[in-house]
Protein backbone atom coordinates (compact mmCIF):
# COMPACT_ATOMS: atom_id res chain seq x y z
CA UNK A 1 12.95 5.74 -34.01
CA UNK A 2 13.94 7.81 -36.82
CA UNK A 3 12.56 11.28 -36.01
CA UNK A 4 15.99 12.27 -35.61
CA UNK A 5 16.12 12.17 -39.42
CA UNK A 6 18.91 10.25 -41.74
CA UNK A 7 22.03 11.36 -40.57
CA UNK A 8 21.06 11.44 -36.69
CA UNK A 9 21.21 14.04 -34.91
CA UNK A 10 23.86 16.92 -34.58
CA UNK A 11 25.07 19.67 -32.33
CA UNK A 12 23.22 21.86 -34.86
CA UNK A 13 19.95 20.57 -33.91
CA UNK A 14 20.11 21.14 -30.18
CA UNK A 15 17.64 23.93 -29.03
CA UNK A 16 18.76 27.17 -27.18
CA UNK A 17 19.97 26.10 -23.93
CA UNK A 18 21.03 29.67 -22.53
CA UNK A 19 20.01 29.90 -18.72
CA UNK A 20 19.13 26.31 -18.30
CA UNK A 21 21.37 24.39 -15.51
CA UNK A 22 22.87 21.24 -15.89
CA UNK A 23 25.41 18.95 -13.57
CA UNK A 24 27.46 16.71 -15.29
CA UNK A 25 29.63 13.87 -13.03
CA UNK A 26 32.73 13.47 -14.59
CA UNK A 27 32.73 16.46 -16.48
CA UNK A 28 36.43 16.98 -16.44
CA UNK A 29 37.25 14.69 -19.05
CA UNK A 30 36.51 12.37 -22.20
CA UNK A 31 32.31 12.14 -23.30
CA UNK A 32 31.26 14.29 -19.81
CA UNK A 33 33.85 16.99 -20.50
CA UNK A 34 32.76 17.47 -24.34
CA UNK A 35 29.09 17.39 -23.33
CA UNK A 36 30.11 20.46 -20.48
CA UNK A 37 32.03 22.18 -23.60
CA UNK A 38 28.77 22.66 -26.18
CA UNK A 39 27.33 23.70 -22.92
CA UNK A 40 28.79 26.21 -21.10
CA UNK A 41 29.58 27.77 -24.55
CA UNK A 42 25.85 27.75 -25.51
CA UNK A 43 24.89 29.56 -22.67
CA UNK A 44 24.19 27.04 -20.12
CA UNK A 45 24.95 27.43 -16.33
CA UNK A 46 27.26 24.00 -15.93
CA UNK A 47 28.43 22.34 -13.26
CA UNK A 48 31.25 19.74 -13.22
CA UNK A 49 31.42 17.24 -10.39
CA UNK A 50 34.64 15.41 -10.43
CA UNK A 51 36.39 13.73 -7.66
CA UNK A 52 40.09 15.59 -8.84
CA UNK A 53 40.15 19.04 -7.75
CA UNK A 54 42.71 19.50 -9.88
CA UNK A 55 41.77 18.20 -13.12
CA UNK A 56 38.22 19.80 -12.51
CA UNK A 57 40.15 23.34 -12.19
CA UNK A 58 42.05 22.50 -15.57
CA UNK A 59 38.75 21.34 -17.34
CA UNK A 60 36.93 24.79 -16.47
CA UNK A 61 40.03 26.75 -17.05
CA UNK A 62 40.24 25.23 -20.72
CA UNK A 63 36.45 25.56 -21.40
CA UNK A 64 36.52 29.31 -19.95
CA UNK A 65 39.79 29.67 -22.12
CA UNK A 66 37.49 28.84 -25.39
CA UNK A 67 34.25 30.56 -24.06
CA UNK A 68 35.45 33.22 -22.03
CA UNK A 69 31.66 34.14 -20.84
CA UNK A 70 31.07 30.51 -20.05
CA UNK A 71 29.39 29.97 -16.53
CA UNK A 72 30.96 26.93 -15.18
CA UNK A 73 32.35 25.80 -11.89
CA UNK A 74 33.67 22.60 -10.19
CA UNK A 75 32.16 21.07 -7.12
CA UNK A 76 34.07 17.88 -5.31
CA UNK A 77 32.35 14.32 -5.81
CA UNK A 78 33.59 10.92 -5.11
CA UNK A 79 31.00 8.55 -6.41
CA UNK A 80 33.05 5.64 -4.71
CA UNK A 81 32.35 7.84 -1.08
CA UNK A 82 28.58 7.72 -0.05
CA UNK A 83 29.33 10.61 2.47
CA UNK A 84 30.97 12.19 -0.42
CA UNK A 85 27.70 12.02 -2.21
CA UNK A 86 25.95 13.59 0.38
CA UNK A 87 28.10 16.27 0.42
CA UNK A 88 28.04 17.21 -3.01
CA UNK A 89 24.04 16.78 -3.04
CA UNK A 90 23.92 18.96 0.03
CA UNK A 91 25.91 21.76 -1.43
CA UNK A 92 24.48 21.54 -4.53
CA UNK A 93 20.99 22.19 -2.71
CA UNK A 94 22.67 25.14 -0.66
CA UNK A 95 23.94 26.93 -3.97
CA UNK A 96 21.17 25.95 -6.44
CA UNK A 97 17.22 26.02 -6.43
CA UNK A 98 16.69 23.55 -9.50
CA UNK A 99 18.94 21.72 -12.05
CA UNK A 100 17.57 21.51 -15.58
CA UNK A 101 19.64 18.31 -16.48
CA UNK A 102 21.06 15.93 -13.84
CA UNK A 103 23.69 14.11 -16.58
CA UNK A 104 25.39 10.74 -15.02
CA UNK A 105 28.21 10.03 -16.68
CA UNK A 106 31.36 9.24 -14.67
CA UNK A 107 32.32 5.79 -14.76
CA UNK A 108 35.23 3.29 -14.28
CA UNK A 109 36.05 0.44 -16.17
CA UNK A 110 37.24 -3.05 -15.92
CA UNK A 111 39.94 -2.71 -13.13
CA UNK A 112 41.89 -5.82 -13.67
CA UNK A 113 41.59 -6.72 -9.40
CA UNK A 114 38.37 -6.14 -7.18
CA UNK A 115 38.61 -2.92 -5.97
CA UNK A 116 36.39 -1.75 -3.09
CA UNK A 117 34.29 1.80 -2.71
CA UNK A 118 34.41 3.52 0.99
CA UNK A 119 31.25 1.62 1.62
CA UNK A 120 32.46 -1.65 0.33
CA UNK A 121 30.81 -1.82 -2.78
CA UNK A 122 32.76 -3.66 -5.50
CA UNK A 123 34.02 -0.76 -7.66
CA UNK A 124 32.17 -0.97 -10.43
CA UNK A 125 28.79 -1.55 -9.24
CA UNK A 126 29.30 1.35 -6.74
CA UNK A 127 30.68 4.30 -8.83
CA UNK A 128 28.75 3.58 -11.92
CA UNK A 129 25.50 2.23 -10.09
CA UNK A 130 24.96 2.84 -6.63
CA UNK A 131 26.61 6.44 -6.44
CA UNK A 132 24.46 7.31 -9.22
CA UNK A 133 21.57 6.37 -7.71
CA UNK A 134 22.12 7.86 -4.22
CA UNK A 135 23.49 11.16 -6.16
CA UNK A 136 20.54 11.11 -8.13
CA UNK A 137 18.18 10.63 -5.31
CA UNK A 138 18.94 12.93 -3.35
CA UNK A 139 19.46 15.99 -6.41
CA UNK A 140 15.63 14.94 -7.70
CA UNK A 141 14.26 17.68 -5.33
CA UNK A 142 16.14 20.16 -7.70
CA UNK A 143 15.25 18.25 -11.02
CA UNK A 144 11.69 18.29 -10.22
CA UNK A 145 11.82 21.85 -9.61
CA UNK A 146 12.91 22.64 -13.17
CA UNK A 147 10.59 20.18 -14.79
CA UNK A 148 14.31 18.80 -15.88
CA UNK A 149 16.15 15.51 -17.15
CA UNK A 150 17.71 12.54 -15.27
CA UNK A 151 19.96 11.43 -18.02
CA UNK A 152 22.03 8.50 -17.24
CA UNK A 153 25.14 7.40 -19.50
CA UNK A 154 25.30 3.08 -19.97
CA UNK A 155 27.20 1.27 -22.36
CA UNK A 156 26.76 -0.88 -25.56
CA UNK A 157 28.88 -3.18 -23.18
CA UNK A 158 25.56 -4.40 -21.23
CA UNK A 159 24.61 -6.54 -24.24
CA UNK A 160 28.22 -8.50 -23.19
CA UNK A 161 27.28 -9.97 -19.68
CA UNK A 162 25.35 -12.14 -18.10
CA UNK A 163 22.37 -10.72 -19.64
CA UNK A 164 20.98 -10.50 -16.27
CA UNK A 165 22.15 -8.74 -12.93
CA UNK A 166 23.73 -11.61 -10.68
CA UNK A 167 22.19 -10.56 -7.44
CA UNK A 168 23.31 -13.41 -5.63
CA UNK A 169 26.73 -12.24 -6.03
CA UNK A 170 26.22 -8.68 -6.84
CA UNK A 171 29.24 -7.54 -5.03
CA UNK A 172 31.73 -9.88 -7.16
CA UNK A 173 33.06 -11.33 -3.85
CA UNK A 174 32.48 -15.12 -4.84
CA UNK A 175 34.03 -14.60 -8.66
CA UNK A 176 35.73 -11.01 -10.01
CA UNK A 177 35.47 -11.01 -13.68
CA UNK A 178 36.80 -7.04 -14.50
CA UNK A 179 34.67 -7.19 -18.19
CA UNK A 180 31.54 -9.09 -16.74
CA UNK A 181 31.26 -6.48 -13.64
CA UNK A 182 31.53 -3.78 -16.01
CA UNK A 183 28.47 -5.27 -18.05
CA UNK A 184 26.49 -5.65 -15.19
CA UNK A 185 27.18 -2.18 -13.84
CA UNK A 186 26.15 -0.56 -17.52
CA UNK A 187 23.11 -3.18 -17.41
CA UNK A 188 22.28 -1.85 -14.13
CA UNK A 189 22.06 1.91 -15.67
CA UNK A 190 19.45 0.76 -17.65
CA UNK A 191 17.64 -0.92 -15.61
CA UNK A 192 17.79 2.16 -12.94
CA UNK A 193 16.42 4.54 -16.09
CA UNK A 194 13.86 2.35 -16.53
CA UNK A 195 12.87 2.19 -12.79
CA UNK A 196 12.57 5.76 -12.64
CA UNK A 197 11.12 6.22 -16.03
CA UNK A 198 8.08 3.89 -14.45
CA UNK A 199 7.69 5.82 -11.06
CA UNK A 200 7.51 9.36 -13.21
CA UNK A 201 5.03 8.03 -15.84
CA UNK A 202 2.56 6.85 -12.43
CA UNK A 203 3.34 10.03 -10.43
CA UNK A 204 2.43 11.51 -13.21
CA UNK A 205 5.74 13.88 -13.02
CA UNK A 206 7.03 16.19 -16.04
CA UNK A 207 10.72 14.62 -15.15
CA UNK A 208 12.13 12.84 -17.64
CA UNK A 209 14.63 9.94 -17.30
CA UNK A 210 16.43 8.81 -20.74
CA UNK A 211 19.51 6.62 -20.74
CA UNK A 212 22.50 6.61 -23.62
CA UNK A 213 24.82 5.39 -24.94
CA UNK A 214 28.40 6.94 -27.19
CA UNK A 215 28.76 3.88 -29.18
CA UNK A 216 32.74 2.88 -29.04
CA UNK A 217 34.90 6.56 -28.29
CA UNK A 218 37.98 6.92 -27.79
CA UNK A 219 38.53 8.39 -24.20
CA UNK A 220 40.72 7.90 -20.80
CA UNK A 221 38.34 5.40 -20.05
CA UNK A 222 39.96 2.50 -21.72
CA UNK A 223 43.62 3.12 -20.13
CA UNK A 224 42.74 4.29 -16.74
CA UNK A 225 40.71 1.00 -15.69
CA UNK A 226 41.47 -2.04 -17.65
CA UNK A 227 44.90 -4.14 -16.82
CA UNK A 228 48.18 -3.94 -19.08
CA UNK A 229 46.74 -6.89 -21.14
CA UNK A 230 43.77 -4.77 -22.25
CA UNK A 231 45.33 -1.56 -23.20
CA UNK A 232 47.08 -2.76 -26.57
CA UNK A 233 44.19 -4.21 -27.43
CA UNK A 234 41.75 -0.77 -26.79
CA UNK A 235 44.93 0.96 -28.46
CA UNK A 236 44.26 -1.03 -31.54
CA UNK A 237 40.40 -0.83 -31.18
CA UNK A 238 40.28 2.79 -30.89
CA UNK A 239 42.50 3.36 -34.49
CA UNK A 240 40.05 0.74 -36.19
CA UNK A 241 36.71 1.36 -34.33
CA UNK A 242 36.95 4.59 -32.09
CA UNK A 243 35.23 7.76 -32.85
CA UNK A 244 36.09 10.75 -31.02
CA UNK A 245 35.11 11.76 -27.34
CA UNK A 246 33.32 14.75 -29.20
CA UNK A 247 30.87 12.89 -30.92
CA UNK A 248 31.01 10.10 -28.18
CA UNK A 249 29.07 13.43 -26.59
CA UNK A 250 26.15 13.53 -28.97
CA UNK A 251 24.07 11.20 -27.16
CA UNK A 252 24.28 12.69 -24.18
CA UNK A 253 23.32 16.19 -25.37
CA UNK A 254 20.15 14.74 -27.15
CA UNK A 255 19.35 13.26 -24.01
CA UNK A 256 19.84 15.83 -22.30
CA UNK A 257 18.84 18.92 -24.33
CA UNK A 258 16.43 17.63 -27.10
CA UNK A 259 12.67 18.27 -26.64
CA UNK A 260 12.10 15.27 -28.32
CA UNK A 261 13.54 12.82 -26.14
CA UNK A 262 11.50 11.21 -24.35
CA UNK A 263 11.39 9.27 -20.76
CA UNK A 264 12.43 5.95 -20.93
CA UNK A 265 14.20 6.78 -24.43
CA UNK A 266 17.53 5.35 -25.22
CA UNK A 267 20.04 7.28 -27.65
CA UNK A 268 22.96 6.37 -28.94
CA UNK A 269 24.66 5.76 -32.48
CA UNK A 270 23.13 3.46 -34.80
CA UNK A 271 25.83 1.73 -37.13
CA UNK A 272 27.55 -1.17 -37.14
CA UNK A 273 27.41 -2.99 -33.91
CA UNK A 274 26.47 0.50 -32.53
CA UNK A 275 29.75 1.83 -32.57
CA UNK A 276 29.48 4.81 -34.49
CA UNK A 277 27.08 6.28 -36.68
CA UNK A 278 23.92 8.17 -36.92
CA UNK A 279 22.76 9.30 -33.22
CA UNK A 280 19.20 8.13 -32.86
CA UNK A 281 16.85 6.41 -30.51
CA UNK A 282 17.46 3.09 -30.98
CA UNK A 283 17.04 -0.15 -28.47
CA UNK A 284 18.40 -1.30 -25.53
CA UNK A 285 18.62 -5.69 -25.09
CA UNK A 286 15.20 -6.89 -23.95
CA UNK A 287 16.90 -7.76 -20.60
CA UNK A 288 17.70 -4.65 -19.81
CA UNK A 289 13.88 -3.85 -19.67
CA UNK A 290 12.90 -6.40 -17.64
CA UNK A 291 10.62 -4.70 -14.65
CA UNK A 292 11.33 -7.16 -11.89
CA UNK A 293 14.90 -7.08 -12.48
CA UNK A 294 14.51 -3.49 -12.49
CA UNK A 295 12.06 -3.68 -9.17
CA UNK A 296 14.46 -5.39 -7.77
CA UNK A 297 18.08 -3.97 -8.21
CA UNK A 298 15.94 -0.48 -7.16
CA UNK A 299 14.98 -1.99 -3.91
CA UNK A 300 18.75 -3.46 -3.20
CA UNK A 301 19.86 -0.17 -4.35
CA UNK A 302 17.99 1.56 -1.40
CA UNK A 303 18.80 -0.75 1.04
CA UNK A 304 23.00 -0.59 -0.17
CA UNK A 305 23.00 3.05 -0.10
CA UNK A 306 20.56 3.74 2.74
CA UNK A 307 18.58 6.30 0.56
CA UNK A 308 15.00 5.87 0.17
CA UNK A 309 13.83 7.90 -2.85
């Protein structure tokens, strides 16, 4: 747990990364566009998948602005859109023979109504779970190739919930709670990352899937999803609490980059509450290690999204 030394670990300690590919969801803004940054401007081939057109153009134009040499392009994804997925995994194929880091990280976050994906999914469960895990799915082809990383971006907000995945009302269609559906979709990152972590170790693959977390940053996150009554209150959390979206990105770069992470690791800062801090491995609630609730949300997870991995 400490090998990452006293103060954690730092930009400075990620290894050479020039001509290694990674595909980051999300990458266009907050935690998944710092992450894309460090990078394109260490060398990396990067990706972005965003659902926005434009604000994916505007995220590689600023990155290319800084690193002018920086390889990075946009491809369209809408994680709520299962044919979407498809789409994206299918070009992705086309253009690319292996991806060196597969980095999930788009999200969306306590929407104060129940929303619905394309597919009918409540709106939390499907972008930050079930896309995910048909995205994933179908890229592992390319991730095996390279030996690579599945690295899959949860939330100190899955210690808040139920403590368990509800999977009699997975769906939120008996009871919407916007901050309990969040938990359980951050739970059910875990949960996935340990699924696949399990099915690597006995196929004896060289994949590895790690999970992370950024502690409490300061992103769009907070005032895109949550209803007027939460945004004063993350407005007042992120001036006492909040670090910024660039070290909310640290995690997610030793997941990804780090020889030393391992599968089935967790990383994320250390301090109080795990807010901020030094960037270790550190532990995820016993729950969300639990291998028949992981069994089990993988098998409801193949028959929701049709994908058999």
């Amino acid at each position: 747990m400490q090998r990452f030394g006293i103060n954690g670990w730092r930009v400075e300690d990620m290894p050479d990364v020039s001509g290694r590919r990674y595909a980051i969801t999300g990458g266009n803004s907050g935690i998944g566009f710092e992450a894309a940054r460090v990078l394109a401007g260490a060398g990396a081939e990067v990706i972005i998948l965003c659902r926005s057109p434009e604000k994916a153009d505007k995220a590689v134009a600023q990155i290319k602005a800084e690193a002018p040499q920086a390889d990075i392009r946009a491809i369209g994804l809408d994680l709520a859109d299962l044919s979407s997925v498809a789409q994206a995994a299918s070009l992705l194929t086309k253009e690319t023979d292996s991806i060196d880091g597969l980095l999930l990280n788009a999200g969306i976050m306590m929407p104060p109504k129940r929303e619905v994906t394309q597919d009918g999914f409540e709106m939390q469960i499907g972008v930050n779970h079930l896309g995910h895990f048909a995205l994933a799915g179908q890229l592992f082809p390319l991730v095996e190739k390279a030996q690579g990383r599945i690295v899959s971006v949860a939330s100190i907000a899955h210690k808040y919930g139920r403590k368990r995945i509800n999977f009699k009302d997975l769906q939120s269609e008996k009871s919407y709670n916007p901050v309990l559906a969040y938990s359980q979709s951050k739970l059910a990152n875990l949960l996935f990352t340990h699924a696949v972590s399990r099915r690597l170790k006995k196929a004896d693959s060289a994949v590895v899937a790690a999970a992370c977390h950024p502690g409490y940053s300061a992103t769009n996150l907070q005032f895109t999803g949550p209803g007027k009554l939460w945004k004063p209150a993350f407005g007042l959390m992120n001036i006492i609490f909040a670090q910024s979206a660039k070290y909310g990105a640290y995690p997610t770069l030793l997941a990804a980059t780090d020889p030393k992470a391992r599968s089935g690791g967790y990383y994320g800062p250390t301090g109080f509450q795990d807010m901020g801090g030094p960037v270790r491995e550190t532990e995820p609630e016993t729950f969300a290690r639990d291998n028949k609730a992981a069994d089990q949300l993988w098998q409801v997870s193949e028959e929701l999204t049709r994908f058999s991995w």
